[in-house]
Protein backbone atom coordinates (compact mmCIF):
# COMPACT_ATOMS: atom_id res chain seq x y z
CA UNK A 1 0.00 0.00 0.00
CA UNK A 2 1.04 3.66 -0.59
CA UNK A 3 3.04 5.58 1.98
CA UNK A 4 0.31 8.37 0.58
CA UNK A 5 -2.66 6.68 1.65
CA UNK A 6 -3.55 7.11 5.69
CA UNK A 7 -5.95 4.50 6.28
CA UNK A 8 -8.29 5.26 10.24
CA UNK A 9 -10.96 4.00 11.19
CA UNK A 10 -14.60 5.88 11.62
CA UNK A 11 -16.16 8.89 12.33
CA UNK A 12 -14.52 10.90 9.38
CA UNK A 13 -14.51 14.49 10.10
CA UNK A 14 -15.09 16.33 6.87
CA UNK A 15 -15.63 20.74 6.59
CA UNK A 16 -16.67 22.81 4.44
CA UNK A 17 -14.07 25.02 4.71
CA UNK A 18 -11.20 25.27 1.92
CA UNK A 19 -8.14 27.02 1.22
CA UNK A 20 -9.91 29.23 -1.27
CA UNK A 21 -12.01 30.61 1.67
CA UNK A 22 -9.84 30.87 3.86
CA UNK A 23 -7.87 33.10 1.81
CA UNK A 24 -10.68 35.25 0.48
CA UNK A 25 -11.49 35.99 3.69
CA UNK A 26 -8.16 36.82 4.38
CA UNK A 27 -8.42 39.45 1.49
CA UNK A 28 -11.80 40.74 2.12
CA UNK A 29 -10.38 41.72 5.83
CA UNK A 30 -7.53 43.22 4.32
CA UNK A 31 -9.81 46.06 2.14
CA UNK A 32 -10.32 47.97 5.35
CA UNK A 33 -6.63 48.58 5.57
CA UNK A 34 -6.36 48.72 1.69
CA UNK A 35 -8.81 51.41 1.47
CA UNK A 36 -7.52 53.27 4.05
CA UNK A 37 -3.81 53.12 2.47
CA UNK A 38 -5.26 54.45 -1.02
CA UNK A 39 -7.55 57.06 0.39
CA UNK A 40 -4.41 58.17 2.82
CA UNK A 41 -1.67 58.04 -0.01
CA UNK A 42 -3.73 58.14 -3.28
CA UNK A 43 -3.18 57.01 -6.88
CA UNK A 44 0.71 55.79 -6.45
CA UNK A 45 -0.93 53.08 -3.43
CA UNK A 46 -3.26 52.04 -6.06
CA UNK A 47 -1.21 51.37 -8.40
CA UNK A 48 1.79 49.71 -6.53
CA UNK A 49 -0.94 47.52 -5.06
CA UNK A 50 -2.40 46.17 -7.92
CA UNK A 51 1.48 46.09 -9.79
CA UNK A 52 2.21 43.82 -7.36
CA UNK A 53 -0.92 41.58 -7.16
CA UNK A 54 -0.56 41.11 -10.28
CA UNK A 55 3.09 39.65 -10.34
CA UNK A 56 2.56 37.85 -7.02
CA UNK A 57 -0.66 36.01 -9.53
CA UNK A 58 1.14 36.10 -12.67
CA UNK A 59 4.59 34.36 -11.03
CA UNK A 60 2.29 31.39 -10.04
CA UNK A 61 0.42 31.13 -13.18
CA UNK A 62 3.81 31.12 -15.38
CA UNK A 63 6.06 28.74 -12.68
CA UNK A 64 3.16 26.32 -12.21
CA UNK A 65 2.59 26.20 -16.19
CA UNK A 66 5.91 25.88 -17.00
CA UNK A 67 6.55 23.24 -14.30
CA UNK A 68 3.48 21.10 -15.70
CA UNK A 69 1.60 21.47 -12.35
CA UNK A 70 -1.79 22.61 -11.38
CA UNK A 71 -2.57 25.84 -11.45
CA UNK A 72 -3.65 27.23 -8.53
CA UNK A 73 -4.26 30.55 -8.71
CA UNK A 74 -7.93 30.12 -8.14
CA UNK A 75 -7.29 29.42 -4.17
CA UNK A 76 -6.64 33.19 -4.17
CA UNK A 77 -3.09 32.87 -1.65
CA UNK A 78 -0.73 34.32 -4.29
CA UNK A 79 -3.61 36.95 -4.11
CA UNK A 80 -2.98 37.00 0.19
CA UNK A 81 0.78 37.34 -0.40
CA UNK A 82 0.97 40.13 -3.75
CA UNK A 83 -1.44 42.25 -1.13
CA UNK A 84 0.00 41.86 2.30
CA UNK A 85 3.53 42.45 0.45
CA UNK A 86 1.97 45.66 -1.19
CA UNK A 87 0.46 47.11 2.57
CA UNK A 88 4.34 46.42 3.62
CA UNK A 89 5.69 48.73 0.88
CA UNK A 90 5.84 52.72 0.85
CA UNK A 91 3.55 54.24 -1.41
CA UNK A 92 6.94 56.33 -2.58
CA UNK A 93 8.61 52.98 -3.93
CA UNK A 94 8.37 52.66 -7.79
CA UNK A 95 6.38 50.09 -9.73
CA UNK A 96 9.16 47.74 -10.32
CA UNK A 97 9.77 47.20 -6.15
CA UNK A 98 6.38 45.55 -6.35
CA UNK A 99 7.03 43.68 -9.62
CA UNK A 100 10.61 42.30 -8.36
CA UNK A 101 8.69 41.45 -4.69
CA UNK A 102 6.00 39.85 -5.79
CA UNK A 103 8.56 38.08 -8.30
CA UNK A 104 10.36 36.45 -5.13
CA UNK A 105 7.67 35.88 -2.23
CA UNK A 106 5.94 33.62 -4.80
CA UNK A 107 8.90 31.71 -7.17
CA UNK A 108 11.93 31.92 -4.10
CA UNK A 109 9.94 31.77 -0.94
CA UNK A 110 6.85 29.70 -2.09
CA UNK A 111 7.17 28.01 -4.94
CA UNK A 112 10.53 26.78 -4.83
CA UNK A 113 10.03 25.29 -1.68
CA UNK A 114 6.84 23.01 -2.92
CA UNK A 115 4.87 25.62 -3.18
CA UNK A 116 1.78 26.36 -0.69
CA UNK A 117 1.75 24.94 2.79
CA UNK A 118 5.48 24.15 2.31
CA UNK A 119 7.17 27.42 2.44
CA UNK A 120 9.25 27.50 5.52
CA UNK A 121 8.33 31.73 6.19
CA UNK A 122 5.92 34.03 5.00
CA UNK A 123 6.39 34.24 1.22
CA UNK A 124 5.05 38.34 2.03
CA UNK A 125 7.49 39.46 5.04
CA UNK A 126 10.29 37.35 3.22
CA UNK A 127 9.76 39.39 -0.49
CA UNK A 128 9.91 42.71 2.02
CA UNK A 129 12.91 41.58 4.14
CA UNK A 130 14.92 40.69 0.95
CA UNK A 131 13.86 44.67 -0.30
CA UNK A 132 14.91 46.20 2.86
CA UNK A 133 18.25 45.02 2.30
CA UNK A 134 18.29 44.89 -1.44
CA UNK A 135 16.91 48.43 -1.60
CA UNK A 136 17.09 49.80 1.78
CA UNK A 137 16.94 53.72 0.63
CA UNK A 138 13.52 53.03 -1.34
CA UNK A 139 12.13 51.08 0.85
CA UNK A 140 12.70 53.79 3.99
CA UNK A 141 11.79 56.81 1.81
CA UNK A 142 8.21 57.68 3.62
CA UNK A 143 8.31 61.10 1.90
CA UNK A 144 4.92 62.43 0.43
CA UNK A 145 3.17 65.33 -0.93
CA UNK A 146 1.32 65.31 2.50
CA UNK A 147 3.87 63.87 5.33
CA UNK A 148 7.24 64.76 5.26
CA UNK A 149 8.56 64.22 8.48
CA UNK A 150 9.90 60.91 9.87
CA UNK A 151 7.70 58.06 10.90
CA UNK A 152 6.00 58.21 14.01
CA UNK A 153 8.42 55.19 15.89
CA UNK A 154 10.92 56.91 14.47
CA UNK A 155 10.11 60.12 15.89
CA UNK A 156 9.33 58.63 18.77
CA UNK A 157 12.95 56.60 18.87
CA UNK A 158 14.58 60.29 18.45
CA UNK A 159 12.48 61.49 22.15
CA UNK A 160 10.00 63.72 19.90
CA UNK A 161 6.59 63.74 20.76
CA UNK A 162 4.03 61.98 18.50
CA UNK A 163 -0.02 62.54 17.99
CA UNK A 164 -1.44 58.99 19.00
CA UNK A 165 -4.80 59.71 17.52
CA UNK A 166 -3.19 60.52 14.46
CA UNK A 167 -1.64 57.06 14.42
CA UNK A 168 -4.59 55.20 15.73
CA UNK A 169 -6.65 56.89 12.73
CA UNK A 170 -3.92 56.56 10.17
CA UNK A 171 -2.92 60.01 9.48
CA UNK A 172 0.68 59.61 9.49
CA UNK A 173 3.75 58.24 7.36
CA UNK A 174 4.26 54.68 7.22
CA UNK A 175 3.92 52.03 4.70
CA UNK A 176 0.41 51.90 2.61
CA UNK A 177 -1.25 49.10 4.89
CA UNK A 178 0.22 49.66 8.60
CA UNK A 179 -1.12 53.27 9.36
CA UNK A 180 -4.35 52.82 10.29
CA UNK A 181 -4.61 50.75 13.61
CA UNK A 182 -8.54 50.85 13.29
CA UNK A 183 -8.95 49.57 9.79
CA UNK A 184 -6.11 46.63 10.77
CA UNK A 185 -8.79 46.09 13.91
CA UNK A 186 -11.76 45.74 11.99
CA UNK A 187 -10.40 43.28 9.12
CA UNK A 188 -8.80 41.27 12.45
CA UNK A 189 -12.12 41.25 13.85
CA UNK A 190 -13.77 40.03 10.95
CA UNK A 191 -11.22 37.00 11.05
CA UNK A 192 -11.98 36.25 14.20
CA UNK A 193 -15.46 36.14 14.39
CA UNK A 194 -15.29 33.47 10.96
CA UNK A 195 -13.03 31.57 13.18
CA UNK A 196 -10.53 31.77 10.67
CA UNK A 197 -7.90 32.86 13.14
CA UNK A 198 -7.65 33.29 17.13
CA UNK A 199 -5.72 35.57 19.84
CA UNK A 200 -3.48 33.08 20.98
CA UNK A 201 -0.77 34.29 18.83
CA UNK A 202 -1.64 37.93 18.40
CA UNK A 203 -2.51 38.09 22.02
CA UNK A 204 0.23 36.39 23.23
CA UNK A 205 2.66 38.80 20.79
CA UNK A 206 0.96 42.30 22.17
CA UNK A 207 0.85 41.09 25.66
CA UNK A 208 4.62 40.21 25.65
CA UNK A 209 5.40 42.96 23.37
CA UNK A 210 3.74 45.73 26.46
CA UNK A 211 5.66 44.03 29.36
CA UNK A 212 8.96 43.92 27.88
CA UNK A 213 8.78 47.81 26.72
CA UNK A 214 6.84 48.48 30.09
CA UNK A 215 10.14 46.76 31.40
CA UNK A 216 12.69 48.27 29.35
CA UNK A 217 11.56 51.07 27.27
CA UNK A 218 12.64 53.54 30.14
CA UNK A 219 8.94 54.98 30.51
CA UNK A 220 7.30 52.29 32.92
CA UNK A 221 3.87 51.76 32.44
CA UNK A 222 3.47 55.19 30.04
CA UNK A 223 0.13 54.91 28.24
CA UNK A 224 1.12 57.34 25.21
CA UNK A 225 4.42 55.75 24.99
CA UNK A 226 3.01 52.13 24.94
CA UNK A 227 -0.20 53.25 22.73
CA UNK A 228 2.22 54.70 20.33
CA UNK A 229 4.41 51.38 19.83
CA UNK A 230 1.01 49.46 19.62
CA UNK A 231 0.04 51.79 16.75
CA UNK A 232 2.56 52.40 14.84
CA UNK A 233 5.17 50.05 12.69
CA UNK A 234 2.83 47.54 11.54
CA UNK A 235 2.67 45.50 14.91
CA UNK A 236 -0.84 45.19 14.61
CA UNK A 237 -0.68 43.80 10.52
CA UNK A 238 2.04 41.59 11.85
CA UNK A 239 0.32 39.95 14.73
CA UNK A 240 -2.84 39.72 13.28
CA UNK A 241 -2.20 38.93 9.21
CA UNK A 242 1.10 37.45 9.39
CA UNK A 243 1.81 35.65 12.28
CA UNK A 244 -1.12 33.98 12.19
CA UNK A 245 -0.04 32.52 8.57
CA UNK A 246 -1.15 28.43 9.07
CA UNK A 247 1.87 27.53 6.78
CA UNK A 248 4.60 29.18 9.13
CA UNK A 249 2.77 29.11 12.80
CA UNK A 250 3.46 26.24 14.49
CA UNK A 251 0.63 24.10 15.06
CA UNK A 252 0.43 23.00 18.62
CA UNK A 253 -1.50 25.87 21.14
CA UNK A 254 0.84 25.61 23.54
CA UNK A 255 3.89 26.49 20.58
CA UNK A 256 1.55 29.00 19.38
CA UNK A 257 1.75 30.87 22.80
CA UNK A 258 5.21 30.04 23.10
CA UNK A 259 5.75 31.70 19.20
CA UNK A 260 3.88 34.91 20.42
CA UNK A 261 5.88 35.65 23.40
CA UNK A 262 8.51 35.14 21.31
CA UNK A 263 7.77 37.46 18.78
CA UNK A 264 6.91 39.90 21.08
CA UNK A 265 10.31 40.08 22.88
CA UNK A 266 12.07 40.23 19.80
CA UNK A 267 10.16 42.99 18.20
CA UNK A 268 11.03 44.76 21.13
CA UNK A 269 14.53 44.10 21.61
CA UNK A 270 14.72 45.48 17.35
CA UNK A 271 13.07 48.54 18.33
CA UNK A 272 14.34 49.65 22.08
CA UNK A 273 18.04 48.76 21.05
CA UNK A 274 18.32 47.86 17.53
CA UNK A 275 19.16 51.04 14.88
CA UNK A 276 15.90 50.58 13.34
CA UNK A 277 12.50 51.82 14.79
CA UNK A 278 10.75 48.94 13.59
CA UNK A 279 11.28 45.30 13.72
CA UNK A 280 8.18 43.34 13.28
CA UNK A 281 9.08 41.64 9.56
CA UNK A 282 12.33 40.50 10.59
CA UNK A 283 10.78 39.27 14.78
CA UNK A 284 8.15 36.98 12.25
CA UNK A 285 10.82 36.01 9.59
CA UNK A 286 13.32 35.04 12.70
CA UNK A 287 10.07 32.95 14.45
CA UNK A 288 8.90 31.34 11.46
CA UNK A 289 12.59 29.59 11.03
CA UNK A 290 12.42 28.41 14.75
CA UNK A 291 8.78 27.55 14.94
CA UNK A 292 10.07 23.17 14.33
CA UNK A 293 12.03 24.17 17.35
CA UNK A 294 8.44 25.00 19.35
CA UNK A 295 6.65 22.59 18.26
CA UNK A 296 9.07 19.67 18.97
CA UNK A 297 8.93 21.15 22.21
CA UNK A 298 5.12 21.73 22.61
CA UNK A 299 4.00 18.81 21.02
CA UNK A 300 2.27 16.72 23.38
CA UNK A 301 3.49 13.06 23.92
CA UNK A 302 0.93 10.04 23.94
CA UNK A 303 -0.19 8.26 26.75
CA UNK A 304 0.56 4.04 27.13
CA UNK A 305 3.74 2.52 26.62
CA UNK A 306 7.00 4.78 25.63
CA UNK A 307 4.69 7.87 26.12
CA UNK A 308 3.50 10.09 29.36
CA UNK A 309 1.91 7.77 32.61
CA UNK A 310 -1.35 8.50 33.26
């Protein structure tokens, strides 16, 4: 018999729920944040985010047809990745950043690896890590027509004051999809109420992330000075779109917590003494390469013979 074929005995547990739903849910909570990033930067956000759709769909398409595989376009994650790569990139960066990032989040990260649900870190915050340090002036360059002053965390990492409603609304510089807190709230919401994802890891990751700048960030338990982390520098897309990935997560609930705390001390560790303000994309890329790590030691062991005693 084939190694392939897993052979169990009754009741079969079968759901309704596929990949392709998954991930259009995924998308439909990201139009919140989407909308927001257009209507804050205008036409250049449209365009980079549809550029680099496009290539994230159009990568897939070619590799898979010129592979002789399936095409699987239709279950709408090279659609997930093209758009959470495009929230991740400022609205200043030309149309060929999207093209060459939605180029390598789907043939380098994804595809090359066996495609979906055997990439080994988000295809998205891989494509954006490999830009920071492939083009690290574009992909820093924040300036518009209507901000032109640093970033809010990086304002903040210089001792300057910053407007927290302004950064809870989204009326500041930042990438196209991490500015507004409260249209990254409602699209999370909207996951969690299809059950698509949970707070263990984004709970987990905020909660960790607020003690150890409570601890360390020199302010104690400042309000403004932990609202303004919270809402600023895409923690809030990271914790709730991308480190809640299924591929890269690891898949015990125990590892899960583990992963959060994790990924909340390291995001703060980047920001309070690393030269950056941010941090989240490279705390994720970091935890998804160590999450075989927490789930060998989450996973639970069986009961009987060479297992736990009862």
């Amino acid at each position: 018999m084939s190694d392939l074929m897993k052979v169990s005995s009754n009741p079969h547990i079968r759901s309704k729920v596929t990949t392709s739903s998954i991930m259009l849910a995924v998308v439909i909570a990201l139009l919140p944040a989407t909308g927001f990033g257009i209507y804050n930067f205008g036409l250049d956000a449209l365009i980079l985010i549809l550029v680099t759709v496009a290539s994230a769909v159009l990568t897939e398409y070619l590799y898979e047809k010129i592979m002789h595989k399936p095409v699987t376009i239709g279950d709408f994650s090279a659609v997930v990745t093209g758009l959470l790569l495009a929230l991740n990139l400022p609205s200043t960066a030309p149309w060929w950043i999207g093209v060459i990032g939605g180029v390598f989040a789907i043939l380098v990260v994804k595809m090359l690896f066996g495609g979906l649900g055997q990439n080994f870190m988000n295809p998205a915050l891989g494509a954006r890590c490999f830009l920071l340090i492939s083009y690290t002036s574009i992909m820093c360059n924040f300036q518009t027509d209507t901000y032109t002053g640093a970033t809010p965390l990086a304002a903040l990492k210089a001792g300057e004051n910053v407007n927290i409603l302004d950064m809870v609304v989204g009326r500041t510089a930042g990438t196209i999809g991490e500015t507004s807190m409260i249209a990254i709230v409602i699209g999370a919401c909207f996951l969690i109420l299809l059950g698509v994802i949970d707070l263990r890891i984004p709970g987990s990751y905020i909660v960790s992330f607020v003690i150890f700048i409570t601890l360390f960030g020199g302010h104690g338990f400042d309000s403004a000075f932990i609202s303004a982390h919270l809402a600023g520098g895409g923690l809030m897309l990271g914790a709730f779109f991308m480190a809640t990935d299924y591929v890269t997560r690891p898949v015990t609930k125990k590892g899960q917590y583990v992963y959060g705390i994790f990924l909340g001390i390291l995001t703060g560790i980047f920001r309070l003494f690393g030269p950056s303000a941010e941090g989240v994309s490279y705390a994720i890329i970091i935890g998804n390469l160590i999450v075989p790590l927490f789930e060998k030691v989450t996973l639970p062991k069986a009961f009987g013979r060479g297992g736990e005693k009862a």
